[in-house]
Protein backbone atom coordinates (compact mmCIF):
# COMPACT_ATOMS: atom_id res chain seq x y z
CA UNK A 1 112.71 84.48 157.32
CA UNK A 2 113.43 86.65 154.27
CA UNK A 3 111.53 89.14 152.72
CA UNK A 4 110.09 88.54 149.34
CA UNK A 5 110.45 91.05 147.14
CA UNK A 6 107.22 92.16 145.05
CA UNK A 7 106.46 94.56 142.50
CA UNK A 8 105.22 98.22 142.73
CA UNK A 9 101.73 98.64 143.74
CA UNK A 10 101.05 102.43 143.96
CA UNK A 11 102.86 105.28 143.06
CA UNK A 12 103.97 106.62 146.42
CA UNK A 13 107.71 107.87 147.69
CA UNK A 14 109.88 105.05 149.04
CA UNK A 15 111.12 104.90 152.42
CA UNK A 16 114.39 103.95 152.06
CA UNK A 17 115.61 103.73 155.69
CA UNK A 18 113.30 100.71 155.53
CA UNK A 19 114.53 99.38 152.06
CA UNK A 20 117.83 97.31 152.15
CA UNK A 21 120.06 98.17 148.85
CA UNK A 22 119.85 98.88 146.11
CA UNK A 23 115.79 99.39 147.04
CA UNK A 24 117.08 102.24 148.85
CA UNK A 25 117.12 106.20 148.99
CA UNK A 26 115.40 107.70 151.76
CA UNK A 27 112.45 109.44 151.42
CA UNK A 28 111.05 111.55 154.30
CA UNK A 29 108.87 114.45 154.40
CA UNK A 30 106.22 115.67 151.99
CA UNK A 31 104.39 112.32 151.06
CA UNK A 32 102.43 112.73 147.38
CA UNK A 33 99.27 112.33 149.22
CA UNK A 34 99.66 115.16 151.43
CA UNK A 35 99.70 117.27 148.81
CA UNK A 36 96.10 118.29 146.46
CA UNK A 37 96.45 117.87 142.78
CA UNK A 38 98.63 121.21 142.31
CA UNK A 39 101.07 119.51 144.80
CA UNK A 40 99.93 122.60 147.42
CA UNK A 41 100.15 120.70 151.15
CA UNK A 42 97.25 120.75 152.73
CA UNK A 43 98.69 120.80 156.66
CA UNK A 44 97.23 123.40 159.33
CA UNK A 45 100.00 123.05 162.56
CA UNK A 46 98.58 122.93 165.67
CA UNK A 47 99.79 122.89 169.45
CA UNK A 48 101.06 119.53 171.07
CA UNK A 49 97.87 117.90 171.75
CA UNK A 50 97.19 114.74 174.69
CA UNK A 51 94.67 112.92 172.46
CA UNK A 52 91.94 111.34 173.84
CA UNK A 53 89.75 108.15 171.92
CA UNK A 54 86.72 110.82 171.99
CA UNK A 55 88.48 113.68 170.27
CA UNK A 56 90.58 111.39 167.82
CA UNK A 57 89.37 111.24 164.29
CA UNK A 58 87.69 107.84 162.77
CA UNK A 59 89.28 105.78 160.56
CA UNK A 60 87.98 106.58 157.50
CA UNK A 61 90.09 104.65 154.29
CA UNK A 62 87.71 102.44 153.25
CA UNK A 63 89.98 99.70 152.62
CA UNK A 64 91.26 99.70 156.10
CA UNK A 65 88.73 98.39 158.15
CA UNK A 66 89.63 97.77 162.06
CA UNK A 67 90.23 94.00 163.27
CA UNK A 68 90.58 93.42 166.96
CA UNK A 69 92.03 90.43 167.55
CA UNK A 70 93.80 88.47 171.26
CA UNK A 71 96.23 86.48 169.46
CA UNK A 72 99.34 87.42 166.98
CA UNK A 73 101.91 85.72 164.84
CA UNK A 74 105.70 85.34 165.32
CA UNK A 75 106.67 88.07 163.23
CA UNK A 76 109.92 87.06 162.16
CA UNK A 77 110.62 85.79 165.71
CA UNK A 78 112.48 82.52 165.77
CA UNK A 79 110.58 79.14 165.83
CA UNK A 80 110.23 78.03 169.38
CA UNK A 81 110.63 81.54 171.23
CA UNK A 82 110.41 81.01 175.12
CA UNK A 83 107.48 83.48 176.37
CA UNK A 84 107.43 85.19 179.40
CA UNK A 85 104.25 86.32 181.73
CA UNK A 86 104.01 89.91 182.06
CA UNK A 87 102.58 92.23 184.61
CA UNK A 88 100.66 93.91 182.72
CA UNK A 89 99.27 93.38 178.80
CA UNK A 90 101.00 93.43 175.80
CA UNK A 91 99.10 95.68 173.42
CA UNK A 92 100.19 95.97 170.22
CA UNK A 93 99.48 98.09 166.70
CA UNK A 94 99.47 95.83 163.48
CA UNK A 95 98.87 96.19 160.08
CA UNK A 96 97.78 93.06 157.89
CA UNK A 97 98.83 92.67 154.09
CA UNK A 98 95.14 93.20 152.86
CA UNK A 99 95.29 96.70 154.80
CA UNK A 100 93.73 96.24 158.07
CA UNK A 101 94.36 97.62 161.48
CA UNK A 102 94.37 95.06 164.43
CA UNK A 103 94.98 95.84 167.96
CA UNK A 104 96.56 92.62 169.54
CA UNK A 105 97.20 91.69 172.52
CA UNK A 106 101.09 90.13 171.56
CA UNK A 107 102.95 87.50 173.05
CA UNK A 108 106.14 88.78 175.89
CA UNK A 109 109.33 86.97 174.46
CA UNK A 110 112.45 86.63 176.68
CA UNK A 111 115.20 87.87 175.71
CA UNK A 112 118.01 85.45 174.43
CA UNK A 113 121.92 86.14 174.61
CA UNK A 114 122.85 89.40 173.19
CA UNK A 115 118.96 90.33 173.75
CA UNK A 116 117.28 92.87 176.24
CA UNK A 117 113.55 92.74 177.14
CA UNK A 118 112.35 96.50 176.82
CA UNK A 119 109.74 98.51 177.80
CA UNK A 120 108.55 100.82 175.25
CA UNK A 121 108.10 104.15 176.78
CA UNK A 122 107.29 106.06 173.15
CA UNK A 123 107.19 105.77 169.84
CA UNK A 124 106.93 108.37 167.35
CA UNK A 125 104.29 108.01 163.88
CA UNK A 126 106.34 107.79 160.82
CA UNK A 127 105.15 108.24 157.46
CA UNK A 128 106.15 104.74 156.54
CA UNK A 129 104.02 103.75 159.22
CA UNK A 130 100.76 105.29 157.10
CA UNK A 131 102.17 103.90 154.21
CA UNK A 132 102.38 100.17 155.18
CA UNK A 133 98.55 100.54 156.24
CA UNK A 134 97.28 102.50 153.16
CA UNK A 135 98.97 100.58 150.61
CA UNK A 136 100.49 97.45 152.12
CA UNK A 137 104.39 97.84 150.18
CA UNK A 138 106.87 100.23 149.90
CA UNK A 139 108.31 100.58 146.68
CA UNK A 140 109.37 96.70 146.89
CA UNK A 141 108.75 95.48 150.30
CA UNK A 142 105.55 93.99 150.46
CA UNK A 143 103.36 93.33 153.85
CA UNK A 144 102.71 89.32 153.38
CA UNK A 145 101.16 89.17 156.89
CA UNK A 146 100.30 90.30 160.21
CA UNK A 147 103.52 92.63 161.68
CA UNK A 148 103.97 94.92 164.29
CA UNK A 149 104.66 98.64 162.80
CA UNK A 150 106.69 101.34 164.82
CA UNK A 151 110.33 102.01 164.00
CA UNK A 152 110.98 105.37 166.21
CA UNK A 153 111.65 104.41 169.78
CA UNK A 154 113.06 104.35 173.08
CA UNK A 155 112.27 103.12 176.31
CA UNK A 156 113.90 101.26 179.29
CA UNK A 157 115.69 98.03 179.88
CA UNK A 158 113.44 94.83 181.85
CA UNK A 159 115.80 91.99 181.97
CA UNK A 160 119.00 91.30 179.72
CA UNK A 161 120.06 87.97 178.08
CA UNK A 162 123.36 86.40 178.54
CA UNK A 163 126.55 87.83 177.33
CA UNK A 164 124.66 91.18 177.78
CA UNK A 165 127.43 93.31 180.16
CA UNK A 166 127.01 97.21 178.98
CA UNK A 167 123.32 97.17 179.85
CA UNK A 168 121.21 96.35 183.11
CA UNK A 169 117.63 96.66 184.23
CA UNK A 170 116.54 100.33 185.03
CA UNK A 171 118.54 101.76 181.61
CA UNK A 172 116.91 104.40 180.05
CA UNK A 173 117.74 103.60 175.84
CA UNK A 174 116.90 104.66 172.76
CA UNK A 175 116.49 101.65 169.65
CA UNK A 176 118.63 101.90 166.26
CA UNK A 177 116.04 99.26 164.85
CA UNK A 178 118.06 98.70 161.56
CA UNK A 179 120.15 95.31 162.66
CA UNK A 180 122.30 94.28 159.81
CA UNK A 181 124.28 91.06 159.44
CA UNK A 182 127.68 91.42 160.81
CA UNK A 183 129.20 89.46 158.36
CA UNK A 184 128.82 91.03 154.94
CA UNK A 185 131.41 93.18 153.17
CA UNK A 186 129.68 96.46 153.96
CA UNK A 187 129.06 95.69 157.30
CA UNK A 188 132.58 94.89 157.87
CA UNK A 189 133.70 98.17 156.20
CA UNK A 190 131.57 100.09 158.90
CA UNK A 191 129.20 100.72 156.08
CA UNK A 192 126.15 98.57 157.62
CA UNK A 193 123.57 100.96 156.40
CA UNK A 194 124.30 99.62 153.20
CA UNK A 195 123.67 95.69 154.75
CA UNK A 196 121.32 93.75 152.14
CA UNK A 197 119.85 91.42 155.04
CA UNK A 198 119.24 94.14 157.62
CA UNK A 199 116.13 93.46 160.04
CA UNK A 200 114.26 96.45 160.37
CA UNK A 201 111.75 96.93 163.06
CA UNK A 202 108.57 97.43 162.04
CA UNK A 203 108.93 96.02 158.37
CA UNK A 204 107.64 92.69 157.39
CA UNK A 205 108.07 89.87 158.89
CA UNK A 206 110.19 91.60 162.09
CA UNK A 207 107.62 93.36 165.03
CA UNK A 208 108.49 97.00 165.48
CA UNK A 209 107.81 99.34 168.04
CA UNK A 210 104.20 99.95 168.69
CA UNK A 211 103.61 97.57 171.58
CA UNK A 212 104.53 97.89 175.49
CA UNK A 213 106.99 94.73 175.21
CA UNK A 214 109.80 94.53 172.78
CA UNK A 215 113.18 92.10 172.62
CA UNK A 216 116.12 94.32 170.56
CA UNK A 217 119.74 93.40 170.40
CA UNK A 218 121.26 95.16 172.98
CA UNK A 219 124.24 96.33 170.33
CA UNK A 220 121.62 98.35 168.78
CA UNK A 221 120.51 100.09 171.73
CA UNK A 222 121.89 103.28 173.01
CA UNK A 223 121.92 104.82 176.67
CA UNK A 224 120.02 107.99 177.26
CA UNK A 225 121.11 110.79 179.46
CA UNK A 226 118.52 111.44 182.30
CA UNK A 227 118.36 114.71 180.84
CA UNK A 228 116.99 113.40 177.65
CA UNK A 229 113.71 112.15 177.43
CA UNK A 230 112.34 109.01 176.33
CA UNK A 231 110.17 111.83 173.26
CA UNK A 232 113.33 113.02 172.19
CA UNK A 233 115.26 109.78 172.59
CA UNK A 234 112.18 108.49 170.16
CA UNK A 235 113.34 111.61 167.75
CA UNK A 236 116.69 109.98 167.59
CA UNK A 237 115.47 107.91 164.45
CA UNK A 238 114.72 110.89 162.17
CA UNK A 239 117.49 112.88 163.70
CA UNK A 240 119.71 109.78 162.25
CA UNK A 241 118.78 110.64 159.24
CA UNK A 242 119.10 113.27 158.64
CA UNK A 243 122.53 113.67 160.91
CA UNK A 244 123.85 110.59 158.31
CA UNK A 245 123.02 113.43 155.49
CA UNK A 246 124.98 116.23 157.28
CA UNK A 247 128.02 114.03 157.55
CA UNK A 248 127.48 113.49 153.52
CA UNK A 249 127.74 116.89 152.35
CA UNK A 250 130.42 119.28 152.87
CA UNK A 251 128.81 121.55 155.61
CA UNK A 252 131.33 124.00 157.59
CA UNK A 253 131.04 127.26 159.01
CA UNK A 254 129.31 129.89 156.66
CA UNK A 255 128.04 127.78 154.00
CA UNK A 256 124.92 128.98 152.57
CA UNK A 257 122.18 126.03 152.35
CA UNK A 258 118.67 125.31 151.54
CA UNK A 259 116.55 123.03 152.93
CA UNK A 260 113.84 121.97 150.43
CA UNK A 261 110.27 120.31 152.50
CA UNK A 262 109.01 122.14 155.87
CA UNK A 263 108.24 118.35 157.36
CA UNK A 264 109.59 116.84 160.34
CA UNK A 265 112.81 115.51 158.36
CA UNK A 266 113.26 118.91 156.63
CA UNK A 267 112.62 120.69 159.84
CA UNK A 268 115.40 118.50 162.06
CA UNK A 269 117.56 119.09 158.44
CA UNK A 270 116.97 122.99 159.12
CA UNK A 271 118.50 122.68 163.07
CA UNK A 272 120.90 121.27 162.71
CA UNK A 273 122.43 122.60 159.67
CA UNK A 274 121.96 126.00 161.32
CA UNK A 275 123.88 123.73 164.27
CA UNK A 276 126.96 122.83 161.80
CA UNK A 277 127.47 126.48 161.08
CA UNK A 278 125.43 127.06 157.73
CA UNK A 279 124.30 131.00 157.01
CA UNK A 280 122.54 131.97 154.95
CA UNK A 281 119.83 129.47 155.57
CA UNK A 282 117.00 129.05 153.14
CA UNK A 283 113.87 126.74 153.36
CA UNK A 284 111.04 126.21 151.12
CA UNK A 285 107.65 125.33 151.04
CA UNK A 286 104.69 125.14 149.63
CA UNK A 287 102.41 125.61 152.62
CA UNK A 288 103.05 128.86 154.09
CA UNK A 289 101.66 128.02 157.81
CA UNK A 290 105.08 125.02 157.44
CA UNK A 291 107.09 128.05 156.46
CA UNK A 292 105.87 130.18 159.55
CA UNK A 293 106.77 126.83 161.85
CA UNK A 294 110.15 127.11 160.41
CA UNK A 295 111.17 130.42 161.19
CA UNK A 296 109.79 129.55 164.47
CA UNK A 297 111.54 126.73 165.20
CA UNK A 298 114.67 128.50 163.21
CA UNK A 299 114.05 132.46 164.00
CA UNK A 300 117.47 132.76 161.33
CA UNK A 301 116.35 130.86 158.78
CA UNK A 302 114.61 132.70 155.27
CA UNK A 303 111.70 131.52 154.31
CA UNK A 304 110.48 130.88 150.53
CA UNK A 305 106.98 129.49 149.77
CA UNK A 306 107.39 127.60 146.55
CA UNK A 307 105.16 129.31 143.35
CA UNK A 308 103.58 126.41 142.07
CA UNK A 309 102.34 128.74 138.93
CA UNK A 310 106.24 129.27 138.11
CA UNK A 311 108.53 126.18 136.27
CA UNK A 312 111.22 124.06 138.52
CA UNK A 313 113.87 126.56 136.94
CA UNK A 314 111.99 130.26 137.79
CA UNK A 315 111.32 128.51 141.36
CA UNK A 316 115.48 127.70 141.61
CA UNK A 317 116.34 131.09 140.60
CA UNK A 318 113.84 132.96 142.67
CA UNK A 319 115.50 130.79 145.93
CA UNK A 320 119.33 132.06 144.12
CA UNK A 321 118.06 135.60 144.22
CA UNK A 322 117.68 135.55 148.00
CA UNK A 323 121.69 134.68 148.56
CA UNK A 324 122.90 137.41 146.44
CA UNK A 325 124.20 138.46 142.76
CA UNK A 326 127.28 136.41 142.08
CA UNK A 327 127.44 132.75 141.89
CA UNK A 328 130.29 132.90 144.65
CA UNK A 329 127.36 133.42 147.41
CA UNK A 330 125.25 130.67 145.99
CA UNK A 331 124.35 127.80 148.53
CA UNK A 332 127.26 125.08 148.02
CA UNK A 333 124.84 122.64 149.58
CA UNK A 334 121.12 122.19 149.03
CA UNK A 335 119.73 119.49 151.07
CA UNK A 336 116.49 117.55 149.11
CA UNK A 337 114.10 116.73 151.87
CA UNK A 338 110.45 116.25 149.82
CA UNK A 339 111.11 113.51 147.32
CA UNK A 340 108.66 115.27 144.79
CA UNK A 341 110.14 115.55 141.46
CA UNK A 342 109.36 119.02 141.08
CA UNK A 343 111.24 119.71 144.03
CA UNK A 344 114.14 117.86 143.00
CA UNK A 345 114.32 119.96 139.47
CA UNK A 346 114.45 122.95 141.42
CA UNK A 347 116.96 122.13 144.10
CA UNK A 348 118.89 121.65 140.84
CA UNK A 349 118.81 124.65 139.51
CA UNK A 350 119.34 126.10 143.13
CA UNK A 351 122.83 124.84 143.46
CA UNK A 352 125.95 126.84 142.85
CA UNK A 353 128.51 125.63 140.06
CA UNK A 354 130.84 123.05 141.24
CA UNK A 355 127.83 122.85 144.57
CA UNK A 356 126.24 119.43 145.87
CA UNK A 357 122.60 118.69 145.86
CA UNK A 358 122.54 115.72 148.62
CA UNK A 359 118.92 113.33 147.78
CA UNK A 360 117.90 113.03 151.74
CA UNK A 361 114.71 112.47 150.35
CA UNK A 362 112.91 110.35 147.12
CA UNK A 363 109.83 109.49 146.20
CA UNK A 364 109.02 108.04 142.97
CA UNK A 365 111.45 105.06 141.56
CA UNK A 366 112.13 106.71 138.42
CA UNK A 367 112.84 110.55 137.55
CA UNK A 368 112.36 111.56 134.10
CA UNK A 369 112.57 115.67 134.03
CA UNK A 370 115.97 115.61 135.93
CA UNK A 371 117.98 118.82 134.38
CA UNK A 372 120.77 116.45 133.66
CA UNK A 373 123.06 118.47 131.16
CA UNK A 374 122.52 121.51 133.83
CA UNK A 375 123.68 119.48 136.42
CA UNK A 376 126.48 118.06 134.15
CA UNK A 377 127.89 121.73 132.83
CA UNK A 378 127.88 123.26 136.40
CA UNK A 379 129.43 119.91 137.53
CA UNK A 380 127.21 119.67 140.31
CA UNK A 381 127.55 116.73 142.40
CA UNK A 382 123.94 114.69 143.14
CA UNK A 383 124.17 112.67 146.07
CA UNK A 384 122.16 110.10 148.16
CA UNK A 385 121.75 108.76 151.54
CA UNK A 386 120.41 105.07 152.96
CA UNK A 387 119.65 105.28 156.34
CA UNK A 388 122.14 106.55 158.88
CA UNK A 389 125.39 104.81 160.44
CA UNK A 390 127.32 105.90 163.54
CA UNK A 391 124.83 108.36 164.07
CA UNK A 392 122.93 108.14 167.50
CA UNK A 393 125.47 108.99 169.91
CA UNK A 394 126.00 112.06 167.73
CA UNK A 395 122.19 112.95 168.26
CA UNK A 396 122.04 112.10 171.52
CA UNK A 397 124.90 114.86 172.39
CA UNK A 398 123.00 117.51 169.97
CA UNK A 399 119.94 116.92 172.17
CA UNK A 400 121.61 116.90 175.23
CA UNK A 401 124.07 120.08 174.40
CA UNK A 402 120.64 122.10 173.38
CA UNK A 403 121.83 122.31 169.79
CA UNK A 404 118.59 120.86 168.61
CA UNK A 405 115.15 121.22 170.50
CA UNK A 406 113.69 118.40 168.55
CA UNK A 407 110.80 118.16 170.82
CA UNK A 408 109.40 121.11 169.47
CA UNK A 409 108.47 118.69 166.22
CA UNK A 410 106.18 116.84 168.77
CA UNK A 411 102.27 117.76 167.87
CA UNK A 412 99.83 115.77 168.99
CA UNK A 413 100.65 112.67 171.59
CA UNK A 414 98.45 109.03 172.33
CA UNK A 415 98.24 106.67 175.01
CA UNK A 416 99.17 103.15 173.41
CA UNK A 417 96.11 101.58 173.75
CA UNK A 418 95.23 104.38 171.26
CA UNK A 419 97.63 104.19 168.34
CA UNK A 420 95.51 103.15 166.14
CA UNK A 421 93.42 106.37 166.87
CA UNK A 422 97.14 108.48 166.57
CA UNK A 423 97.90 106.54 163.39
CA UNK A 424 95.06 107.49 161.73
CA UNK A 425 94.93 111.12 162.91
CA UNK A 426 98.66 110.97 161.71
CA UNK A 427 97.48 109.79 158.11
CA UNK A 428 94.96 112.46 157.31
CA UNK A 429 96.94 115.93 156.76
CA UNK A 430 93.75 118.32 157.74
CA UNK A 431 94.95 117.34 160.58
CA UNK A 432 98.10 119.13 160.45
CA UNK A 433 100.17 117.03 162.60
CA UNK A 434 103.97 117.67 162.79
CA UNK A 435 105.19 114.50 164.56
CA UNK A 436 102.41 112.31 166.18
CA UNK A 437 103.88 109.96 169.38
CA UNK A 438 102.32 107.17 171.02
CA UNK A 439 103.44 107.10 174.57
CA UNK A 440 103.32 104.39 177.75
CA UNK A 441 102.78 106.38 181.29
CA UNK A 442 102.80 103.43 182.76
CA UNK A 443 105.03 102.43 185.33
CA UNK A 444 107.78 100.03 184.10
CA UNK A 445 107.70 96.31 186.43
CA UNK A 446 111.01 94.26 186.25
CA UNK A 447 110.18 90.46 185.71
């Protein structure tokens, strides 16, 4: 099944690790709506949190009343699947194209050749996630019907399918949930981020994450050391992204770099920049208790709380001013990580001559107050990411090394049978939730 393409329905960023080209460009961190009208973001951080159904907030959008239902569709699965019986129930998170939450028991498929069964040990709350729900599209893919969400993963092998021989029962993985083709041009070239008929996990009409039982192609699985676990093996997915972004711009030893956005993408953009080598290290803000996270979680790092009283351009210069006098010390890299337009215009004028301003990510479809003829004259290259490719095993070694603590990101955790009460407390920003996880304690039964 295909997905149909629609038109805009809201103006919110795009996802575009979700969003096959060219309905692409990622976006990441600062969503529109967690910001009041002055674009000021409203998050408080607090301590990682076990959340209980008592102390977890209501749902409270209107639109989005909750449905619990025992029964769910295919979801993209192919016609005839064989089921299995599980051990234990299936329960699953899904959101419905008129912008309902159901909780559904789902069908256990077997796994066919190339396939593993897994069990999903945690799953981590992306802003996509809150998207789908809220709105039912993003940018261009459109919700038509019931679907699993959950995109951020890992867990451990059940049972394999045949022709499976690099993975067994027991296997402690983490999911790539982008599966391309295979047989396009891009996909050939090694370039499968780029695939036009990927299957992403958790995007209409293909289940994702958010449910104890889950068949993946075992090609898009990846082994976890024991001494990563299965929250940081979940982290993997952002990580990707941002990892995929570091690869695209020319990072070395001593490069002086901003990260613009204090969210979870920004923040893993911040470690492991300072993890390539980059100094001096600049990120900015709006919200100063972000900022104060960041030097935290970065104790190098300079922070800069954006002025919102001051243009794009005094906001650029003011970050300039912090590097030094002469363009030579300018950051050669800035790394875009909000997808607010504002933001964008400033990272522009942040850039030194002949520097690179690398789009990680984008928010609205078109950009209109883009200092093109500054970017032109200072021949400053603007460049974008889709996705991540080749990037995992990279992530996995910069977790397991200690270059990047990404568990630190982790804020508030729920049991599975409560993600709908973590996806909601993950949607409202008083909250102040860094990276919300859904988790499954319980013990994993081979059938």
């Amino acid at each position: 099944m295909r997905v149909k393409w629609g038109g805009m329905r809201q103006r919110w960023p795009l996802f575009s690790h979700l969003i096959p080209l060219p309905l692409f460009l990622r976006s990441t961190v600062l969503l529109e709506p967690f910001f009041s009208s002055n674009h000021q973001s409203i998050f408080e951080l607090h301590p990682i949190t076990m959340c209980s159904l008592a102390a977890s907030q209501p749902l409270t959008h209107d639109a989005t009343p909750v449905v619990d239902e025992l029964k769910v569709k295919l979801n993209g699965c192919p016609s005839d699947p064989q089921t299995l019986k599980a051990p234990l129930p299936n329960p699953s998170l899904q959101v419905t194209a008129d912008h309902n939450l159901k909780r559904v028991d789902a069908p256990v498929y077997a796994p066919k050749s190339g396939e593993v069964l897994l069990h999903i040990k945690a799953t981590g709350i992306c802003g996509s996630d809150v998207h789908f729900w809220k709105t039912g599209c993003i940018g261009s893919l459109v919700f038509e019907g019931d679907c699993i969400i959950g995109h951020e993963a890992a867990g451990v092998v059940i049972r394999v399918g045949e022709d499976v021989t690099d993975l067994k029962p027991g296997d402690r993985v983490a999911v790539e949930p982008g599966v391309p083709c295979g047989h396009c041009f891009l996909c050939k070239d090694g370039r499968y981020n780029l695939c036009e008929d990927v299957q992403f996990s958790g995007v209409y009409p293909y289940a994702g994450t958010l449910q104890r039982y889950k068949v993946h192609p075992a090609k898009w699985l990846h082994k976890l050391p024991d001494s990563v676990s299965f929250a940081e093996g979940a982290l993997l997915e952002p990580l990707s992204v941002v990892l995929h972004g570091i690869n695209s711009a020319p990072i070395t030893l001593g490069t002086p770099a901003v990260i613009c956005g204090a969210g979870p993408i920004g923040l893993l953009a911040l470690a492991a920049a300072r993890a390539s080598g980059a100094h001096p290290l600049v990120i900015t803000d709006v919200e100063p208790k972000r900022l104060a996270f960041a030097k935290d979680f970065v104790p190098t790092a300079i922070t800069y709380q954006v002025d919102i009283s001051k243009s794009n351009e005094q906001n650029g210069k003011a970050v300039r001013k912090l590097f030094g006098e002469t363009e030579y010390a300018q950051p050669r890299v800035v790394f875009e990580c909000t997808g607010i337009e504002s933001s964008v215009c400033s990272a522009a004028y942040m850039v030194r001559r002949g520097g690179v301003l690398m789009v990680v990510g984008v928010g609205r479809s078109v950009m209109n107050n883009l200092p093109f003829m500054h970017l032109s004259l200072a021949e400053i290259q603007l460049r974008f990411i889709n996705r991540y490719k080749d990037t995992w095993p990279a992530g996995i070694a910069c977790i397991e090394g200690g270059l990047i603590d990404a568990k630190k990101l982790v804020s508030h955790v729920f049991p599975l049978e409560q993600a709908l009460e973590g996806l909601t407390l993950s949607a409202d920003p008083k909250n102040g939730c860094i990276k919300v996880q859904i988790v499954d304690e319980t013990e994993t039964t081979y059938f």
